[in-house]
PDB file of N, CA and C in Angstrom:
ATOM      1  N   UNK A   1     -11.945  27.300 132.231  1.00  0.00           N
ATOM      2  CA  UNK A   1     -11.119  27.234 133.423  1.00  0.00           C
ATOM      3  C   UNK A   1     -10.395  25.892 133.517  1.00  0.00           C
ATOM      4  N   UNK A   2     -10.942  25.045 133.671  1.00  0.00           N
ATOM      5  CA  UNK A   2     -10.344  23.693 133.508  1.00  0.00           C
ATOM      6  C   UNK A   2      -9.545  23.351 132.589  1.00  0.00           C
ATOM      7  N   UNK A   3      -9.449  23.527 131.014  1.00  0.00           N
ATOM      8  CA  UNK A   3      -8.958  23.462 129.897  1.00  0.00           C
ATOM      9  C   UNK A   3      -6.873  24.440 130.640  1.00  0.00           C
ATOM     10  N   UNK A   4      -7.479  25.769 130.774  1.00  0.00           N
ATOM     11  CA  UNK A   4      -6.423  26.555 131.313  1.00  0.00           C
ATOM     12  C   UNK A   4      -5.465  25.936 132.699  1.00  0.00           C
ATOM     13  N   UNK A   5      -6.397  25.713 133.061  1.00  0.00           N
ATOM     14  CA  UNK A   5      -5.586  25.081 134.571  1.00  0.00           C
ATOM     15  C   UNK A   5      -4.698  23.670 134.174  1.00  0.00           C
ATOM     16  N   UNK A   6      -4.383  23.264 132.264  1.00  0.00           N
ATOM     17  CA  UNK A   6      -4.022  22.070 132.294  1.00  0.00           C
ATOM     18  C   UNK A   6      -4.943  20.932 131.985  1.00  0.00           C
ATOM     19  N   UNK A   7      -5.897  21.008 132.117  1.00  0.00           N
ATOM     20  CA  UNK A   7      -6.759  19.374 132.650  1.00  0.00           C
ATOM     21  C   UNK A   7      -7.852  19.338 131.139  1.00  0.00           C
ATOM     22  N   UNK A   8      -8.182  18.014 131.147  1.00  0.00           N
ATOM     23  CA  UNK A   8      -8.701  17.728 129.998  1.00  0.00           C
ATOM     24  C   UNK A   8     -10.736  18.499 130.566  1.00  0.00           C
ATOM     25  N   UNK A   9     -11.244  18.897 129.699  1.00  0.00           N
ATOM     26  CA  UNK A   9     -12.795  19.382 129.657  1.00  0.00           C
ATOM     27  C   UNK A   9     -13.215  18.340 129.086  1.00  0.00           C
ATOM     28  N   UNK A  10     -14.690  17.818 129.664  1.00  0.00           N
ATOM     29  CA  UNK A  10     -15.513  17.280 128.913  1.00  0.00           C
ATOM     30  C   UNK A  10     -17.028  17.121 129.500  1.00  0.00           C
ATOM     31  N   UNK A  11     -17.444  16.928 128.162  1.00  0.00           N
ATOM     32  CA  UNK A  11     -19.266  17.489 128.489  1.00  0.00           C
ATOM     33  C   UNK A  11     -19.829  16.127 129.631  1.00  0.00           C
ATOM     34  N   UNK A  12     -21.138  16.897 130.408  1.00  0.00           N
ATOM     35  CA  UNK A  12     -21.229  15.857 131.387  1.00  0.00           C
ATOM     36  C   UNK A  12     -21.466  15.191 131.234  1.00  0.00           C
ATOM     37  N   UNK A  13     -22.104  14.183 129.979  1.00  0.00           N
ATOM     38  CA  UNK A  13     -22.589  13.504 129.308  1.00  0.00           C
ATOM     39  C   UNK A  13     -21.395  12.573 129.261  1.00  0.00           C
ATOM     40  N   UNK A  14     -20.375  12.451 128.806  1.00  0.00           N
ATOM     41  CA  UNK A  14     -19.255  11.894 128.015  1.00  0.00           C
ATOM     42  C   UNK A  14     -18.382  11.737 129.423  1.00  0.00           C
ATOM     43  N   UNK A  15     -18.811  12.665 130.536  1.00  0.00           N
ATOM     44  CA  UNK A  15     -17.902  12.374 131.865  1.00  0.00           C
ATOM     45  C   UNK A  15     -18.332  11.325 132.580  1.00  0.00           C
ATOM     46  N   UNK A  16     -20.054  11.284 132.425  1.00  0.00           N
ATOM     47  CA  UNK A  16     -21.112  10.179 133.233  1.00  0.00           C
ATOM     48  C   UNK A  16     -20.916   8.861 132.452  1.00  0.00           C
ATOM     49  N   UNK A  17     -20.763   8.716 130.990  1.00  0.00           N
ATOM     50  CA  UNK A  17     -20.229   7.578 130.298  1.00  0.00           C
ATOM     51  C   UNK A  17     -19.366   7.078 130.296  1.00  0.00           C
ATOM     52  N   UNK A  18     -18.167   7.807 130.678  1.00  0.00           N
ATOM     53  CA  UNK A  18     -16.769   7.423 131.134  1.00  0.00           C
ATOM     54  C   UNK A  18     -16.753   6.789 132.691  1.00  0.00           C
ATOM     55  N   UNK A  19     -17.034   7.230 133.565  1.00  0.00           N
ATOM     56  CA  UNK A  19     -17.082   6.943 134.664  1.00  0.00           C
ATOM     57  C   UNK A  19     -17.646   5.728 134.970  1.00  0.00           C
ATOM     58  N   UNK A  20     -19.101   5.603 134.275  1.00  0.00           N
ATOM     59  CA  UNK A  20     -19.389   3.901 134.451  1.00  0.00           C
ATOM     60  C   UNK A  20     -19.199   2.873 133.875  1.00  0.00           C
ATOM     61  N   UNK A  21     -18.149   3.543 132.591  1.00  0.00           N
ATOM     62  CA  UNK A  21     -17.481   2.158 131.865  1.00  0.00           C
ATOM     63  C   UNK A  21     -15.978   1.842 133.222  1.00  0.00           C
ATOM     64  N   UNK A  22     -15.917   3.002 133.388  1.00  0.00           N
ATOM     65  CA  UNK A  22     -14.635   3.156 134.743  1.00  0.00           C
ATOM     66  C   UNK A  22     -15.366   2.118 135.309  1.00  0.00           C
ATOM     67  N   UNK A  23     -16.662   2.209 136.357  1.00  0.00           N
ATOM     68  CA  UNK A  23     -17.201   1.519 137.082  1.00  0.00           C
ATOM     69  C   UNK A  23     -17.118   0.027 136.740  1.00  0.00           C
ATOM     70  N   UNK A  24     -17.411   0.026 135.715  1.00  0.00           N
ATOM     71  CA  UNK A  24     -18.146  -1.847 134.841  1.00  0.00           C
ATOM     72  C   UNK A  24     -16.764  -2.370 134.810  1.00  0.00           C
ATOM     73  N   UNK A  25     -15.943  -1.645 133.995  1.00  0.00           N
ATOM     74  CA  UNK A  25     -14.710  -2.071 134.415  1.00  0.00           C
ATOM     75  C   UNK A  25     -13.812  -2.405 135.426  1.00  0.00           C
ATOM     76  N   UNK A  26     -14.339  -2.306 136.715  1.00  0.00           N
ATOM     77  CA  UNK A  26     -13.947  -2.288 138.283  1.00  0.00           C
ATOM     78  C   UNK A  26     -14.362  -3.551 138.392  1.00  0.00           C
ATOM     79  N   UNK A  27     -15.342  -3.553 138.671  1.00  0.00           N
ATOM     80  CA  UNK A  27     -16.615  -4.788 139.427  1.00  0.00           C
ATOM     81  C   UNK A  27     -17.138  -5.665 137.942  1.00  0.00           C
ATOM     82  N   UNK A  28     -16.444  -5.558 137.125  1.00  0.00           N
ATOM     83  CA  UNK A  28     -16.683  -6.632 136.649  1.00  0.00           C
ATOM     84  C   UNK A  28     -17.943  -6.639 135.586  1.00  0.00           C
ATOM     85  N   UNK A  29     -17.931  -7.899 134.214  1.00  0.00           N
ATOM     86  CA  UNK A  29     -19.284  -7.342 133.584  1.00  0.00           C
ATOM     87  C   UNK A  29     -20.629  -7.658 134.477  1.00  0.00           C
ATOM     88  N   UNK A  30     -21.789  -6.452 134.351  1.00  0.00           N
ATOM     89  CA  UNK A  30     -22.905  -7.047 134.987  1.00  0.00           C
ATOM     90  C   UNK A  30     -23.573  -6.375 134.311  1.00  0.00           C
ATOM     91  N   UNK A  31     -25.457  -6.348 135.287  1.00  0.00           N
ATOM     92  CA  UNK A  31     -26.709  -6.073 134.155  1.00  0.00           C
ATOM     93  C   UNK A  31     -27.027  -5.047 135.314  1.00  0.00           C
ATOM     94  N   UNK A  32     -25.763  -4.252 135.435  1.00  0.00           N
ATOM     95  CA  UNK A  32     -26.944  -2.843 136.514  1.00  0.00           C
ATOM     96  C   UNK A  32     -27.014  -1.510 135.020  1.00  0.00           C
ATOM     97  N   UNK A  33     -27.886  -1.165 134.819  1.00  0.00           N
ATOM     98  CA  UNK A  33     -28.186   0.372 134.578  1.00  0.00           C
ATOM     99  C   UNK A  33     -27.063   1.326 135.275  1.00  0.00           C
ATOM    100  N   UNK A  34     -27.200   2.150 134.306  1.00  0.00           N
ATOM    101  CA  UNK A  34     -26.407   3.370 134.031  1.00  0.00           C
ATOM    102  C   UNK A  34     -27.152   4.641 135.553  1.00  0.00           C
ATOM    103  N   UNK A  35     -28.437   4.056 135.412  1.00  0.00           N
ATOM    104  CA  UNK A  35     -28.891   5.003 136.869  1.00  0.00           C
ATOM    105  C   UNK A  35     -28.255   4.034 138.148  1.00  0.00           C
ATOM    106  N   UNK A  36     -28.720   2.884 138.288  1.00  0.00           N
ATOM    107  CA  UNK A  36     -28.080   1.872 139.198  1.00  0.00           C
ATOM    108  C   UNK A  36     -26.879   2.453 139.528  1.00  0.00           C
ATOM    109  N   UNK A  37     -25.839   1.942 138.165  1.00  0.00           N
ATOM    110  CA  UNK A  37     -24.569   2.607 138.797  1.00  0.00           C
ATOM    111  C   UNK A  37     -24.296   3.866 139.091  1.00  0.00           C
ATOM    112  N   UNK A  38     -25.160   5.150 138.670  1.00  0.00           N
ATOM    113  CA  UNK A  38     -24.966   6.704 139.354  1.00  0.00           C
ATOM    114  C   UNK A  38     -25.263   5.963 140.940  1.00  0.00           C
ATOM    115  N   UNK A  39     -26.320   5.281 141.111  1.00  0.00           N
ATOM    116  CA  UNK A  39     -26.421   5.311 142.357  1.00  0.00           C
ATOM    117  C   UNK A  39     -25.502   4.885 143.953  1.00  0.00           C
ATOM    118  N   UNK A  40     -25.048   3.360 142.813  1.00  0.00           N
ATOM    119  CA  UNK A  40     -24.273   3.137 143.632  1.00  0.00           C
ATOM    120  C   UNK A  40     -22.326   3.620 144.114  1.00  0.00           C
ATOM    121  N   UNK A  41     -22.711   4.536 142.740  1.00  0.00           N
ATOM    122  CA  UNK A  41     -21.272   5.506 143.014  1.00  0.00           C
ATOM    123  C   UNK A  41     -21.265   6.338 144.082  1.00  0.00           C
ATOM    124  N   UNK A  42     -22.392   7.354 144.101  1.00  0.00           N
ATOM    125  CA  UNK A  42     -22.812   7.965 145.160  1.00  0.00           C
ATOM    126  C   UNK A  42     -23.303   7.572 146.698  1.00  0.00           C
ATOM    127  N   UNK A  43     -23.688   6.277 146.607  1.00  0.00           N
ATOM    128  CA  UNK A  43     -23.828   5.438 148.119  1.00  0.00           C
ATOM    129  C   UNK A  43     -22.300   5.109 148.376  1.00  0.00           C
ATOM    130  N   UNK A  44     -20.883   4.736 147.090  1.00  0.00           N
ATOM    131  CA  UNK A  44     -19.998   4.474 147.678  1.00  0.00           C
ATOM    132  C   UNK A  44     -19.287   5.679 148.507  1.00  0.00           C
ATOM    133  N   UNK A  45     -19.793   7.104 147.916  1.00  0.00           N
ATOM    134  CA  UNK A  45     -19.199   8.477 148.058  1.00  0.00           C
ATOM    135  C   UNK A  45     -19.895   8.614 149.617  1.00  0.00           C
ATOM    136  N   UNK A  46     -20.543   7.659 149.969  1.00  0.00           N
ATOM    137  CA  UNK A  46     -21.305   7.793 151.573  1.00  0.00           C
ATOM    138  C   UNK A  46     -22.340   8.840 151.627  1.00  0.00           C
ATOM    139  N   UNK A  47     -23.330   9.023 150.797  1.00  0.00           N
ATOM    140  CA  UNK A  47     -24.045   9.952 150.283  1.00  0.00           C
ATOM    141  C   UNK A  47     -25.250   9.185 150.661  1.00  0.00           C
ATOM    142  N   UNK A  48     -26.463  10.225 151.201  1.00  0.00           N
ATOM    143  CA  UNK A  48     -27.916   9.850 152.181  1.00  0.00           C
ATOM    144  C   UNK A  48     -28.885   8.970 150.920  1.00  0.00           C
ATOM    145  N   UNK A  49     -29.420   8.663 151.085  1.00  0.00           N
ATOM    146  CA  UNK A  49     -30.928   8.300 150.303  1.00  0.00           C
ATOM    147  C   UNK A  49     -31.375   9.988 149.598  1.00  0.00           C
ATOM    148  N   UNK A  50     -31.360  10.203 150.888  1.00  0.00           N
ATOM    149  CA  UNK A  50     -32.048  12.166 150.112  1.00  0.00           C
ATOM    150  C   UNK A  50     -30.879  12.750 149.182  1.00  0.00           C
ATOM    151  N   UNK A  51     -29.966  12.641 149.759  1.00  0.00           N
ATOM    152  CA  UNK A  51     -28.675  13.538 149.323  1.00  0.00           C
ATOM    153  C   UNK A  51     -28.419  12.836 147.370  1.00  0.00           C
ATOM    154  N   UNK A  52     -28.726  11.569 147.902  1.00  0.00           N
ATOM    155  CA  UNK A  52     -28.990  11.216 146.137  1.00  0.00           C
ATOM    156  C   UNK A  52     -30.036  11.688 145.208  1.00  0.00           C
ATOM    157  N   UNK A  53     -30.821  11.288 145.785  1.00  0.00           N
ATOM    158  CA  UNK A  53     -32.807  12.058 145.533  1.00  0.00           C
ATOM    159  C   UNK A  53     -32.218  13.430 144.687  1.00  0.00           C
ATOM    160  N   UNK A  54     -31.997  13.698 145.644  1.00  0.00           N
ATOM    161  CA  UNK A  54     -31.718  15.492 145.009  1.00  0.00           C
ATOM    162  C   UNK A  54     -30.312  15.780 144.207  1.00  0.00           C
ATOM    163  N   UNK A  55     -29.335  14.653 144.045  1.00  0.00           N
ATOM    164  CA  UNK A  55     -28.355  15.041 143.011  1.00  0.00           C
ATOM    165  C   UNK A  55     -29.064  14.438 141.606  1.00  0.00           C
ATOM    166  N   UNK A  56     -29.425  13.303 141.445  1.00  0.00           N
ATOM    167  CA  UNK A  56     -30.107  12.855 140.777  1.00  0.00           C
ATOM    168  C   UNK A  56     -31.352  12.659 139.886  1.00  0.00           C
ATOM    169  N   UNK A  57     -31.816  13.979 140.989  1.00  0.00           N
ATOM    170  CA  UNK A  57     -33.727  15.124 140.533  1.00  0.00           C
ATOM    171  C   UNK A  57     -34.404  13.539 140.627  1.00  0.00           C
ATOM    172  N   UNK A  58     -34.522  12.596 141.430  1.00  0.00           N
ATOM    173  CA  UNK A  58     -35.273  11.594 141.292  1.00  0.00           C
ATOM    174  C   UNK A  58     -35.771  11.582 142.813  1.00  0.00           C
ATOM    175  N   UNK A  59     -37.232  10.686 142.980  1.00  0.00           N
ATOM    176  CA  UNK A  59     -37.532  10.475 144.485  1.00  0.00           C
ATOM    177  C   UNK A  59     -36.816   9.721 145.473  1.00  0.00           C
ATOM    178  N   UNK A  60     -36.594  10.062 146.897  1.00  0.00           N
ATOM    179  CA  UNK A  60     -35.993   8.712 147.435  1.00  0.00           C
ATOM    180  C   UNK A  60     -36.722   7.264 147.208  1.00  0.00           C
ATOM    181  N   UNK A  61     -38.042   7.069 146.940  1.00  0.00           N
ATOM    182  CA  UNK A  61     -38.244   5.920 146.714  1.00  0.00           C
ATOM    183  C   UNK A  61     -37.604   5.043 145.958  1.00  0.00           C
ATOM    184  N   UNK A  62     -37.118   5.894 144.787  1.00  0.00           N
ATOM    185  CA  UNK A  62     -36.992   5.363 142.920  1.00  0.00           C
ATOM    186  C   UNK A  62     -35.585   5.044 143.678  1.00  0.00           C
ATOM    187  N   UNK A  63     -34.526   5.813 144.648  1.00  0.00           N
ATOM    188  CA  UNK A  63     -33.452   5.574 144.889  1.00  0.00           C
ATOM    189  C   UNK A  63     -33.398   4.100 145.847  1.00  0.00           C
ATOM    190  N   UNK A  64     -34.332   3.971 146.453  1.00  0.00           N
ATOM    191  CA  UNK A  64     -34.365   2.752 146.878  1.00  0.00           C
ATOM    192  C   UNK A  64     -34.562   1.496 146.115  1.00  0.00           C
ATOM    193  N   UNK A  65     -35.504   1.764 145.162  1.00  0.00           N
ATOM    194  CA  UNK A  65     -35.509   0.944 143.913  1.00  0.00           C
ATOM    195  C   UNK A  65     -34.322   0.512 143.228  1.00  0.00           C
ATOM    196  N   UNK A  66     -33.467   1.658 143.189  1.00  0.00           N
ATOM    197  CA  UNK A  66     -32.086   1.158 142.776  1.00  0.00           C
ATOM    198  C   UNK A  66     -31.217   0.292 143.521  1.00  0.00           C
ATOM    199  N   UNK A  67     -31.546   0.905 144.568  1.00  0.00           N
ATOM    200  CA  UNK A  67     -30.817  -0.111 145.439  1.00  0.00           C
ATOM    201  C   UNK A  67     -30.847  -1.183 145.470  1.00  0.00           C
ATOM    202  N   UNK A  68     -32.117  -1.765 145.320  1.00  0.00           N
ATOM    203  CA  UNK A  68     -32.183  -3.218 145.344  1.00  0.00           C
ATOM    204  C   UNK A  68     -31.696  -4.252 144.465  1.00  0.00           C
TER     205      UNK A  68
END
Protein backbone atom coordinates (compact mmCIF):
# COMPACT_ATOMS: atom_id res chain seq x y z
CA UNK A 1 0.00 0.00 0.00
CA UNK A 2 2.48 2.52 0.79
CA UNK A 3 4.96 1.59 -2.04
CA UNK A 4 1.52 2.22 -4.44
CA UNK A 5 0.35 5.32 -2.86
CA UNK A 6 3.96 6.78 -4.08
CA UNK A 7 5.94 6.75 -0.77
CA UNK A 8 9.10 5.02 -0.01
CA UNK A 9 8.45 1.32 2.34
CA UNK A 10 10.73 0.38 4.85
CA UNK A 11 11.17 -2.33 7.45
CA UNK A 12 10.59 -1.11 11.06
CA UNK A 13 13.83 -1.76 11.94
CA UNK A 14 15.61 0.56 9.32
CA UNK A 15 12.56 3.20 10.07
CA UNK A 16 13.52 3.14 14.07
CA UNK A 17 17.33 3.58 12.88
CA UNK A 18 16.60 6.30 10.70
CA UNK A 19 14.61 8.26 12.93
CA UNK A 20 17.18 8.39 15.75
CA UNK A 21 20.04 9.19 13.62
CA UNK A 22 17.14 11.97 12.52
CA UNK A 23 16.99 12.52 16.32
CA UNK A 24 21.05 12.61 17.18
CA UNK A 25 21.21 14.68 14.40
CA UNK A 26 18.71 17.35 15.88
CA UNK A 27 20.01 17.68 19.47
CA UNK A 28 23.23 17.18 18.79
CA UNK A 29 26.03 14.29 19.50
CA UNK A 30 25.18 12.59 22.89
CA UNK A 31 25.34 9.19 25.03
CA UNK A 32 21.40 8.50 25.19
CA UNK A 33 20.43 4.88 23.94
CA UNK A 34 18.44 4.03 21.15
CA UNK A 35 15.54 3.06 23.89
CA UNK A 36 16.22 6.58 25.65
CA UNK A 37 15.65 8.17 22.46
CA UNK A 38 12.29 5.92 21.50
CA UNK A 39 11.43 7.39 24.69
CA UNK A 40 11.99 10.65 24.51
CA UNK A 41 10.41 10.89 20.98
CA UNK A 42 7.29 9.69 22.34
CA UNK A 43 7.24 12.04 25.59
CA UNK A 44 7.93 14.77 22.78
CA UNK A 45 4.66 13.23 20.84
CA UNK A 46 2.98 14.17 24.53
CA UNK A 47 2.49 10.54 25.16
CA UNK A 48 1.61 9.16 29.15
CA UNK A 49 4.27 7.12 31.09
CA UNK A 50 1.64 4.14 30.39
CA UNK A 51 0.88 5.09 26.87
CA UNK A 52 4.75 4.48 26.36
CA UNK A 53 4.86 1.27 28.67
CA UNK A 54 2.59 -0.24 26.26
CA UNK A 55 3.98 1.07 22.82
CA UNK A 56 7.24 -0.01 23.85
CA UNK A 57 6.04 -3.70 25.65
CA UNK A 58 8.26 -2.30 28.57
CA UNK A 59 7.13 -1.39 32.38
CA UNK A 60 6.31 2.15 33.37
CA UNK A 61 9.04 1.91 35.79
CA UNK A 62 11.90 0.98 33.10
CA UNK A 63 10.12 4.15 31.30
CA UNK A 64 10.94 6.22 34.09
CA UNK A 65 14.36 4.92 34.14
CA UNK A 66 14.68 6.36 30.84
CA UNK A 67 13.72 9.30 31.71
CA UNK A 68 16.18 10.12 33.89
Amino acid sequence: RTVLSGKNYYCPYVERVSRQLEIQEKIGKNDLTLRELDVLKCLSEGKSTQDIAKELCVSPNTVNTHRR
